[in-house]
C-alpha atoms as a PDB file:
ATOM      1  CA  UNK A   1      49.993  16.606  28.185  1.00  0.00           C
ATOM      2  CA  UNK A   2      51.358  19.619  30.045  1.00  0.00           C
ATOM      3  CA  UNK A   3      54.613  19.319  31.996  1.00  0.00           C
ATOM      4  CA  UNK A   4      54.192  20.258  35.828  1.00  0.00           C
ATOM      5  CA  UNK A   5      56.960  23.381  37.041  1.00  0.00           C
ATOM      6  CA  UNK A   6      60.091  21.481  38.290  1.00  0.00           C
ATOM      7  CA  UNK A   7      61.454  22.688  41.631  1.00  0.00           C
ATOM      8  CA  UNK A   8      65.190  21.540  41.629  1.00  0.00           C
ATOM      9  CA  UNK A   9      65.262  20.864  45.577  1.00  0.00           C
ATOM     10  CA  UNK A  10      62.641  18.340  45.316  1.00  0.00           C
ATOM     11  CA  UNK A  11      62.405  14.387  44.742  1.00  0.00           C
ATOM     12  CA  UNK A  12      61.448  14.719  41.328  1.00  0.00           C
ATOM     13  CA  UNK A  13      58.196  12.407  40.469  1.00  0.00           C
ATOM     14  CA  UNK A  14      56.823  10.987  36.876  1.00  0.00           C
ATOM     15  CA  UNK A  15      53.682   9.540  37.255  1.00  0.00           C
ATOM     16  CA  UNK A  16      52.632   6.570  34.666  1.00  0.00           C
ATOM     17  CA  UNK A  17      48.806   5.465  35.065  1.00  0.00           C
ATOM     18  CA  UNK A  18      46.214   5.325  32.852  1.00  0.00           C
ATOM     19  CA  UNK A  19      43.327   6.228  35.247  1.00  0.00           C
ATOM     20  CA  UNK A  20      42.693  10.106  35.344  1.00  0.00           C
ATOM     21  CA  UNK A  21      41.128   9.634  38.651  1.00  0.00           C
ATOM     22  CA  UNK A  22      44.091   7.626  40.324  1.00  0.00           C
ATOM     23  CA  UNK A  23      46.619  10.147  38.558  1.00  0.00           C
ATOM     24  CA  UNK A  24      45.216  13.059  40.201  1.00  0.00           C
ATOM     25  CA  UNK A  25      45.180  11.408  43.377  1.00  0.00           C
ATOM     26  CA  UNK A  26      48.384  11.119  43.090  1.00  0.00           C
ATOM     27  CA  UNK A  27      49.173  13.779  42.310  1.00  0.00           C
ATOM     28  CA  UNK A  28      47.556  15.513  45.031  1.00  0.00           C
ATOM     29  CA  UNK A  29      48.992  13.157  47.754  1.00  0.00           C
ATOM     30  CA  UNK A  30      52.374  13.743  46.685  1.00  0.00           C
ATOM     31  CA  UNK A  31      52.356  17.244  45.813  1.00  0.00           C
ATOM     32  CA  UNK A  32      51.250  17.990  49.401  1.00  0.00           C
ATOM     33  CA  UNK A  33      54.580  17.095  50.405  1.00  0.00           C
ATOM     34  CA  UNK A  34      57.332  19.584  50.910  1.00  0.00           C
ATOM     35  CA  UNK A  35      60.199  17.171  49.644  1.00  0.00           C
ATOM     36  CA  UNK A  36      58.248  15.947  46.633  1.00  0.00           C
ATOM     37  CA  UNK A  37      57.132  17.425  43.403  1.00  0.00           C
ATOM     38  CA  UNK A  38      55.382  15.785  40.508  1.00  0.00           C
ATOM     39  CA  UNK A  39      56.949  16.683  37.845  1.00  0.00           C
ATOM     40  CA  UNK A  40      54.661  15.169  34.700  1.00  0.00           C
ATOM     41  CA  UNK A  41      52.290  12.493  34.325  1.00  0.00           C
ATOM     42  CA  UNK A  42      51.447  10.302  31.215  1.00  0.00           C
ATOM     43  CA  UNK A  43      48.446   8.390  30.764  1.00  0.00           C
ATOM     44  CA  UNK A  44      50.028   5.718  28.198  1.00  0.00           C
ATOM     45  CA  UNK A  45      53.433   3.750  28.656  1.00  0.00           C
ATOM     46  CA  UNK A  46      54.826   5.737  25.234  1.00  0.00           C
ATOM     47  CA  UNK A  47      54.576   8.911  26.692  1.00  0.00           C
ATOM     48  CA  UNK A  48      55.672   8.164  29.661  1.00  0.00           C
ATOM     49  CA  UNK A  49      59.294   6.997  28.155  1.00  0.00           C
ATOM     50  CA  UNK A  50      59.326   9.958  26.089  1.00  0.00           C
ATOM     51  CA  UNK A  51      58.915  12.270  29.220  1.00  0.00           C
ATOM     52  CA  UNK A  52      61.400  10.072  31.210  1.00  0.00           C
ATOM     53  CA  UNK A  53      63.730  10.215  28.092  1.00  0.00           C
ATOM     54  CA  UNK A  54      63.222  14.515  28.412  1.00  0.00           C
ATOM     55  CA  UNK A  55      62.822  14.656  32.072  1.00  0.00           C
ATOM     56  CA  UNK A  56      65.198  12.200  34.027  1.00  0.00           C
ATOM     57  CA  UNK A  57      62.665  12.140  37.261  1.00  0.00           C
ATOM     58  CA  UNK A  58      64.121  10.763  40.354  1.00  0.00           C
ATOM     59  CA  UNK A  59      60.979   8.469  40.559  1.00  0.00           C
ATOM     60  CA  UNK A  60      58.986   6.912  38.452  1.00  0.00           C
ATOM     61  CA  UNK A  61      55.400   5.595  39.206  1.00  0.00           C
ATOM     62  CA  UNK A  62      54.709   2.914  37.083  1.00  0.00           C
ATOM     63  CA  UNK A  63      51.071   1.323  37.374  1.00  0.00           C
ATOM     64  CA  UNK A  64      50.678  -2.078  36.258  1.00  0.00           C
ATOM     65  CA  UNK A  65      49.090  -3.558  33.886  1.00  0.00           C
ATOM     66  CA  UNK A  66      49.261  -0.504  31.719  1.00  0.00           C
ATOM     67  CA  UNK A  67      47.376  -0.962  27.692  1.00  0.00           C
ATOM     68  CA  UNK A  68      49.293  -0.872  25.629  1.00  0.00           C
ATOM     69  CA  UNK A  69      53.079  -1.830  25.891  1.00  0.00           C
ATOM     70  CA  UNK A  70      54.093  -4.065  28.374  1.00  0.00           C
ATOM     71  CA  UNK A  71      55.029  -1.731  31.406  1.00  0.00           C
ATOM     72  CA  UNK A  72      57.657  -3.924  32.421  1.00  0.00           C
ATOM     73  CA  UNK A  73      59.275  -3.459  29.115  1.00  0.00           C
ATOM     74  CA  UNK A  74      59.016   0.086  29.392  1.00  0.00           C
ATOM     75  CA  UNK A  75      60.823  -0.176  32.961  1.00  0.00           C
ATOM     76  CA  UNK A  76      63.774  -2.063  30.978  1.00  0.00           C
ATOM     77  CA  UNK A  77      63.918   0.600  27.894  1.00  0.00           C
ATOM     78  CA  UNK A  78      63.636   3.646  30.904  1.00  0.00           C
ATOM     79  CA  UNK A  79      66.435   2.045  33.042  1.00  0.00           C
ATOM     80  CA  UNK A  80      68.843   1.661  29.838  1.00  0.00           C
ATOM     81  CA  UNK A  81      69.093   5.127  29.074  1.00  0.00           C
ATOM     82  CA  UNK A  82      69.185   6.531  32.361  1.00  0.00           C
ATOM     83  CA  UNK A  83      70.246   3.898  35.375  1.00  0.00           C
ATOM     84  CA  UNK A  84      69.791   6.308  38.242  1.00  0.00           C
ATOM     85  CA  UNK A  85      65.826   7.211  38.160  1.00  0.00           C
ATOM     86  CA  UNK A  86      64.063   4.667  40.095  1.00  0.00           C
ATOM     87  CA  UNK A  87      60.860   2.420  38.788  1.00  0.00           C
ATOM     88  CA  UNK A  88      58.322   1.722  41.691  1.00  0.00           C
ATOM     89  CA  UNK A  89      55.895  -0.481  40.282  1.00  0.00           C
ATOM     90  CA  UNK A  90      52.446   0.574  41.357  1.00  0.00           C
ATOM     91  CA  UNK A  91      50.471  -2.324  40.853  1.00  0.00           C
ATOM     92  CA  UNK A  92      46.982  -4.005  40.937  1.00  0.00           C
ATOM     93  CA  UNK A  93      48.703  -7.481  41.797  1.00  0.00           C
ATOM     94  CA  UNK A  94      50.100  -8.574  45.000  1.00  0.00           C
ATOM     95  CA  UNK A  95      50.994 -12.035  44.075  1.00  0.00           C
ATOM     96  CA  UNK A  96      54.812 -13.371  43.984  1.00  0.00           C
ATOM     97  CA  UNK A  97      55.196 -13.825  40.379  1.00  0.00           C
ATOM     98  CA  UNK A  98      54.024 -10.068  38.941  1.00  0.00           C
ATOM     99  CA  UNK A  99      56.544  -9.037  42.259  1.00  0.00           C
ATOM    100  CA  UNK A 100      59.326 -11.252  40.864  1.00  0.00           C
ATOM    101  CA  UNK A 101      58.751 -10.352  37.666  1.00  0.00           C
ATOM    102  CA  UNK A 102      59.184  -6.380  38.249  1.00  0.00           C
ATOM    103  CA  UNK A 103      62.369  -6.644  40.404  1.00  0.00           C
ATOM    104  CA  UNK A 104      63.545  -8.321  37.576  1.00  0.00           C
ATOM    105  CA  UNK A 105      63.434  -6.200  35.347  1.00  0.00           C
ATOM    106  CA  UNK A 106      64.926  -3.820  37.134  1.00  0.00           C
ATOM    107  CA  UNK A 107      62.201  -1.484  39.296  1.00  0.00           C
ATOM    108  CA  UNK A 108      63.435  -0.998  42.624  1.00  0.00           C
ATOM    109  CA  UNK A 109      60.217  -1.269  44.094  1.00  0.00           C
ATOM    110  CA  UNK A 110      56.815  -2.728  44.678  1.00  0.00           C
ATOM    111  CA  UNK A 111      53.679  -1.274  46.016  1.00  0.00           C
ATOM    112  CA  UNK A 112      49.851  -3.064  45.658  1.00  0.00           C
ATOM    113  CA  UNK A 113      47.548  -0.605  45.240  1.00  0.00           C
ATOM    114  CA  UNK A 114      45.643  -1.322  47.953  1.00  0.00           C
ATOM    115  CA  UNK A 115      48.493   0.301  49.886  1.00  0.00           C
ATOM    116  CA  UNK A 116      47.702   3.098  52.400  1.00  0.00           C
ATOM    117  CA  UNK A 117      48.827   6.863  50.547  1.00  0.00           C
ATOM    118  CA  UNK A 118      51.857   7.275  53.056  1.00  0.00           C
ATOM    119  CA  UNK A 119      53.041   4.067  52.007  1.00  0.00           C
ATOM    120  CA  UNK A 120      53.598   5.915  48.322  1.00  0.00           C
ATOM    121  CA  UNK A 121      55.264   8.708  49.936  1.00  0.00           C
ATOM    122  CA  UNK A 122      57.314   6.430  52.364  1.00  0.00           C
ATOM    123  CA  UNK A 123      58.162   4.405  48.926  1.00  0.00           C
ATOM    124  CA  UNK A 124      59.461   7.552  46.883  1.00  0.00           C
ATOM    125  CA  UNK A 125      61.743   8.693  49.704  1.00  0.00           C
ATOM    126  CA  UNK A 126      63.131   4.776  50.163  1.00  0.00           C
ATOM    127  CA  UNK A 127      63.946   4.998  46.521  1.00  0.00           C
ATOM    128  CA  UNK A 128      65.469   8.195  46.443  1.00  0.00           C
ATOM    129  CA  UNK A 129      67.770   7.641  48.869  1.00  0.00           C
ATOM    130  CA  UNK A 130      68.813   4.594  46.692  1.00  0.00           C
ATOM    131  CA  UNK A 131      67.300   1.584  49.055  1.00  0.00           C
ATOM    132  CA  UNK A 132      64.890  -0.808  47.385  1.00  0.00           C
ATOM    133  CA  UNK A 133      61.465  -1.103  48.664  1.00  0.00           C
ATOM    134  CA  UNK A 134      59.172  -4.071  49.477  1.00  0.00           C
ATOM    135  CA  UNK A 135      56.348  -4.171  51.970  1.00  0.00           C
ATOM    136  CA  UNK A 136      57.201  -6.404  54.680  1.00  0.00           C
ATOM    137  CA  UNK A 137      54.412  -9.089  53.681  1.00  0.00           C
ATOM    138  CA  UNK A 138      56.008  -9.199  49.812  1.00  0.00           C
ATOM    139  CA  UNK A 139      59.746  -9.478  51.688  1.00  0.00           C
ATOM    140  CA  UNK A 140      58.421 -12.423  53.643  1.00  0.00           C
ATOM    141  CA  UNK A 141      56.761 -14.480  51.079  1.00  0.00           C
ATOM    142  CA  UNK A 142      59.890 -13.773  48.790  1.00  0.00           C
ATOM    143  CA  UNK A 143      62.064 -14.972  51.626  1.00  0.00           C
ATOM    144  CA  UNK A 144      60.403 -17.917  52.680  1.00  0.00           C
ATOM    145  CA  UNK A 145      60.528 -19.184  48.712  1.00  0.00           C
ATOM    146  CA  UNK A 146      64.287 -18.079  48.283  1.00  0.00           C
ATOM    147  CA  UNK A 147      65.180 -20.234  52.205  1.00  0.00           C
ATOM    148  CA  UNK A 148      63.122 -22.960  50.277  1.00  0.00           C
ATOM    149  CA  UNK A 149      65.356 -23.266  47.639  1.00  0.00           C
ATOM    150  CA  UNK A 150      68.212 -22.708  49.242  1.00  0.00           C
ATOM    151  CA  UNK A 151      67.777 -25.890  51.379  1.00  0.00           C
ATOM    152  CA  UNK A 152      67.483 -27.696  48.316  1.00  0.00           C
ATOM    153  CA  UNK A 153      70.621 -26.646  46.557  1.00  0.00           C
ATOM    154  CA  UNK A 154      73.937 -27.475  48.453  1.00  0.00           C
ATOM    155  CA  UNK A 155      76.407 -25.675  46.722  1.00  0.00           C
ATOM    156  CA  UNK A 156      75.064 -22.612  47.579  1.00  0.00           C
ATOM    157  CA  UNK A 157      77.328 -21.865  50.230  1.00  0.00           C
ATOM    158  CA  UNK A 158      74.767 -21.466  53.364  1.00  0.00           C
ATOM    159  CA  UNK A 159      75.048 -23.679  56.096  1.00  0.00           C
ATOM    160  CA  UNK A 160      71.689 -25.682  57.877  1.00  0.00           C
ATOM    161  CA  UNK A 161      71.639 -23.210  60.686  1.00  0.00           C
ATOM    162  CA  UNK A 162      71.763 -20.277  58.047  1.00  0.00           C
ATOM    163  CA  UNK A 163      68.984 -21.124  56.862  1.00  0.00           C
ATOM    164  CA  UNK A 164      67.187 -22.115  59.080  1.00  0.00           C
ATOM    165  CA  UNK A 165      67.670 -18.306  60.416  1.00  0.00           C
ATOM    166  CA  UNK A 166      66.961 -16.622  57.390  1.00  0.00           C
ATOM    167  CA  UNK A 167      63.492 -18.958  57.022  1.00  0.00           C
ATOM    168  CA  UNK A 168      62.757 -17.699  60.617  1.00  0.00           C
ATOM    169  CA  UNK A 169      63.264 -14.127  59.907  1.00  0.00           C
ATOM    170  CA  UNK A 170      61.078 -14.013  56.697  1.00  0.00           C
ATOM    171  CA  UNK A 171      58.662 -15.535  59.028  1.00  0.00           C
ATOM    172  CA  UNK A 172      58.669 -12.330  60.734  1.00  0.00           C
ATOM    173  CA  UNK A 173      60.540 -13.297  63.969  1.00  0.00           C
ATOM    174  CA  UNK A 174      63.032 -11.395  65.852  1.00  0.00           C
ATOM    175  CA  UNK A 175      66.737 -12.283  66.384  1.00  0.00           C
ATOM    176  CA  UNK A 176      65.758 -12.506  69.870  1.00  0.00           C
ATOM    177  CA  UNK A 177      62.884 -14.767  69.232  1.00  0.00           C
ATOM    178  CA  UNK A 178      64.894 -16.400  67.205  1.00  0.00           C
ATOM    179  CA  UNK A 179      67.568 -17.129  69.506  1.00  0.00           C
ATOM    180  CA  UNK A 180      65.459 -18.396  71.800  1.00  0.00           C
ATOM    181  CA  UNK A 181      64.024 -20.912  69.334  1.00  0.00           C
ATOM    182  CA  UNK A 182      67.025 -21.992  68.274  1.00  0.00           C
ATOM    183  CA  UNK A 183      68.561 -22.581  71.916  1.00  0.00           C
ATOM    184  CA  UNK A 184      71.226 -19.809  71.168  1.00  0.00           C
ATOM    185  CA  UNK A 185      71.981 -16.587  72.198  1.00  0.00           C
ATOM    186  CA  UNK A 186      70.718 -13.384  70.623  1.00  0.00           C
ATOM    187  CA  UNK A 187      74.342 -12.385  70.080  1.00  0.00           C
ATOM    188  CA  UNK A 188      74.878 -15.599  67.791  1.00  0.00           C
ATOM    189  CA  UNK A 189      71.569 -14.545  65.395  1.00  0.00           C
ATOM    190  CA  UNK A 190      72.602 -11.333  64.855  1.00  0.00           C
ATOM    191  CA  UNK A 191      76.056 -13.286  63.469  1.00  0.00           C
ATOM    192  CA  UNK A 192      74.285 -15.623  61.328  1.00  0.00           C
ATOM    193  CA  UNK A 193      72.382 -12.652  59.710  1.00  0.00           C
ATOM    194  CA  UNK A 194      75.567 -10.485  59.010  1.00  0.00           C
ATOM    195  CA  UNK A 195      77.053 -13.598  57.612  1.00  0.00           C
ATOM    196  CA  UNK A 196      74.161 -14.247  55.243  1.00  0.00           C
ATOM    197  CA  UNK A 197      74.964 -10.711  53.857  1.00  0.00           C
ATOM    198  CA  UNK A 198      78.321 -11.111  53.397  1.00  0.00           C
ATOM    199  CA  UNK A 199      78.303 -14.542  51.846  1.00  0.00           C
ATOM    200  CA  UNK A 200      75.913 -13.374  48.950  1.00  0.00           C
ATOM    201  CA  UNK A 201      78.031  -9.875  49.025  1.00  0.00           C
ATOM    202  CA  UNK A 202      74.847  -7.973  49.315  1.00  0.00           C
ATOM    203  CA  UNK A 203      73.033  -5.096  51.554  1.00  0.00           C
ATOM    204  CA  UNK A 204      69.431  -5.264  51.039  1.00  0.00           C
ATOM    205  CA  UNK A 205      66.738  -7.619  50.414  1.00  0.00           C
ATOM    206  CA  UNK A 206      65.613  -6.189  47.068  1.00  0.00           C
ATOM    207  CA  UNK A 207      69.467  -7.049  46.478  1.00  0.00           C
ATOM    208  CA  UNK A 208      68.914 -10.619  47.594  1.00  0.00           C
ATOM    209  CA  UNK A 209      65.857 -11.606  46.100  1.00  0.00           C
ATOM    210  CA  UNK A 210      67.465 -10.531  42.252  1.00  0.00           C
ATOM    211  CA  UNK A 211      70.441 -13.026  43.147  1.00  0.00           C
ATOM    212  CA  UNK A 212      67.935 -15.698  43.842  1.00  0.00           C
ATOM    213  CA  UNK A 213      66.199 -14.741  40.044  1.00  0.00           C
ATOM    214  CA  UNK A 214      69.417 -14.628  38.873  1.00  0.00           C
ATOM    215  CA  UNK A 215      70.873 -17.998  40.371  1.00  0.00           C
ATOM    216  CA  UNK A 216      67.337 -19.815  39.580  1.00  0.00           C
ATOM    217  CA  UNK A 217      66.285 -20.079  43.766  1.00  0.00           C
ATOM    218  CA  UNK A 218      63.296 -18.004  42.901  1.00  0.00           C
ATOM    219  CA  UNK A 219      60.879 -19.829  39.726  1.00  0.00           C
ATOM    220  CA  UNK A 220      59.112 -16.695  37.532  1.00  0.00           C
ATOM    221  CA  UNK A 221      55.986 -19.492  36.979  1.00  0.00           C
ATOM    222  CA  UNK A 222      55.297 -19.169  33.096  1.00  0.00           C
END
């Protein structure tokens, strides 16, 4: 399949789907955007190693399920030889465990594809600029599992109130709403979250939801 021109300024883009039609879609929707270029595509998971092996893309778009080889395998094989491209899984599931499953191992983001187009672009860009990505809905459900376990282990460090605030903001509540549930003051929140952070020593919540795989708070259901 023929490589696309590269334009070095650009956030380079391998696509990974076996569709033709959702490929060129793609395709188009990206390439309509003066930051991003697609760079290849591949229309089995083989070639699309192989091209992210030759390339190095910024981003990869990996669909899932692909035929074939397990994508997520793929992901793991991609990420070994080159840690800093980024794996979005682009996927027909939008349940926790196919979401868990991906983050762990190791794409740094998640999009259903019954996601609105801009929600690709806005995806690539996250990625590039080296934040994880989750929709707010996935980040939520995630949460509310991970404050779930959490209550149930006590040597994890996290206080009641703790988590109680983290179970409240994956419910989608601000600090101020929050606050005022809680009987406290806004500026007391907004501690509890920073402390949260620096407990588990991390910055985002992709970050946080592969400590709770990693520390068993989050089940991958067999």
């Amino acid at each position: 399949m023929q490589v696309i021109n590269r334009v070095s300024d650009r956030i380079k883009v391998l696509i990974v789907d076996h569709h033709a039609v959702m490929r060129d879609g793609i395709c188009a929707l990206l390439n309509s955007c003066d930051d991003i270029e697609v760079v290849a595509v591949a229309s089995e998971v083989k070639e699309g190693i192989d091209k992210a092996k030759s390339l190095t893309p910024h981003i990869i778009v990996m669909e899932l399920p692909m035929p074939g080889m397990d994508c997520l395998e793929a992901t793991r094989r991609i990420l070994r030889r080159n840690h800093k491209t980024k794996v979005l899984i682009f996927s027909d599931y939008e349940d926790r465990e196919h979401i868990i499953s991906s983050i762990s191992a190791g794409a740094a983001g998640y999009l259903p594809k019954t996601s609105d187009g801009m929600d690709l672009v806005l995806a690539i860009r996250t990625l590039y600029n080296d934040c994880g990505f989750l929709l707010p809905s996935a980040v939520s459900s995630l949460i509310r599992e991970y404050s779930r376990k959490l209550r149930s282990n006590p040597g994890n460090g996290m206080t009641n109130r703790e988590i109680d605030v983290l179970k409240l903001i994956a419910e989608g509540f601000t600090s101020r709403e929050i606050a005022v549930r809680l009987g406290v003051s806004p500026k007391t929140i907004f501690g509890h979250r920073n402390k949260l952070m620096k407990k588990l020593s991390l910055h985002n919540m992709s970050q946080v939801i592969r400590y709770a795989i990693r520390n068993g708070l989050i089940e991958i259901d067999a």
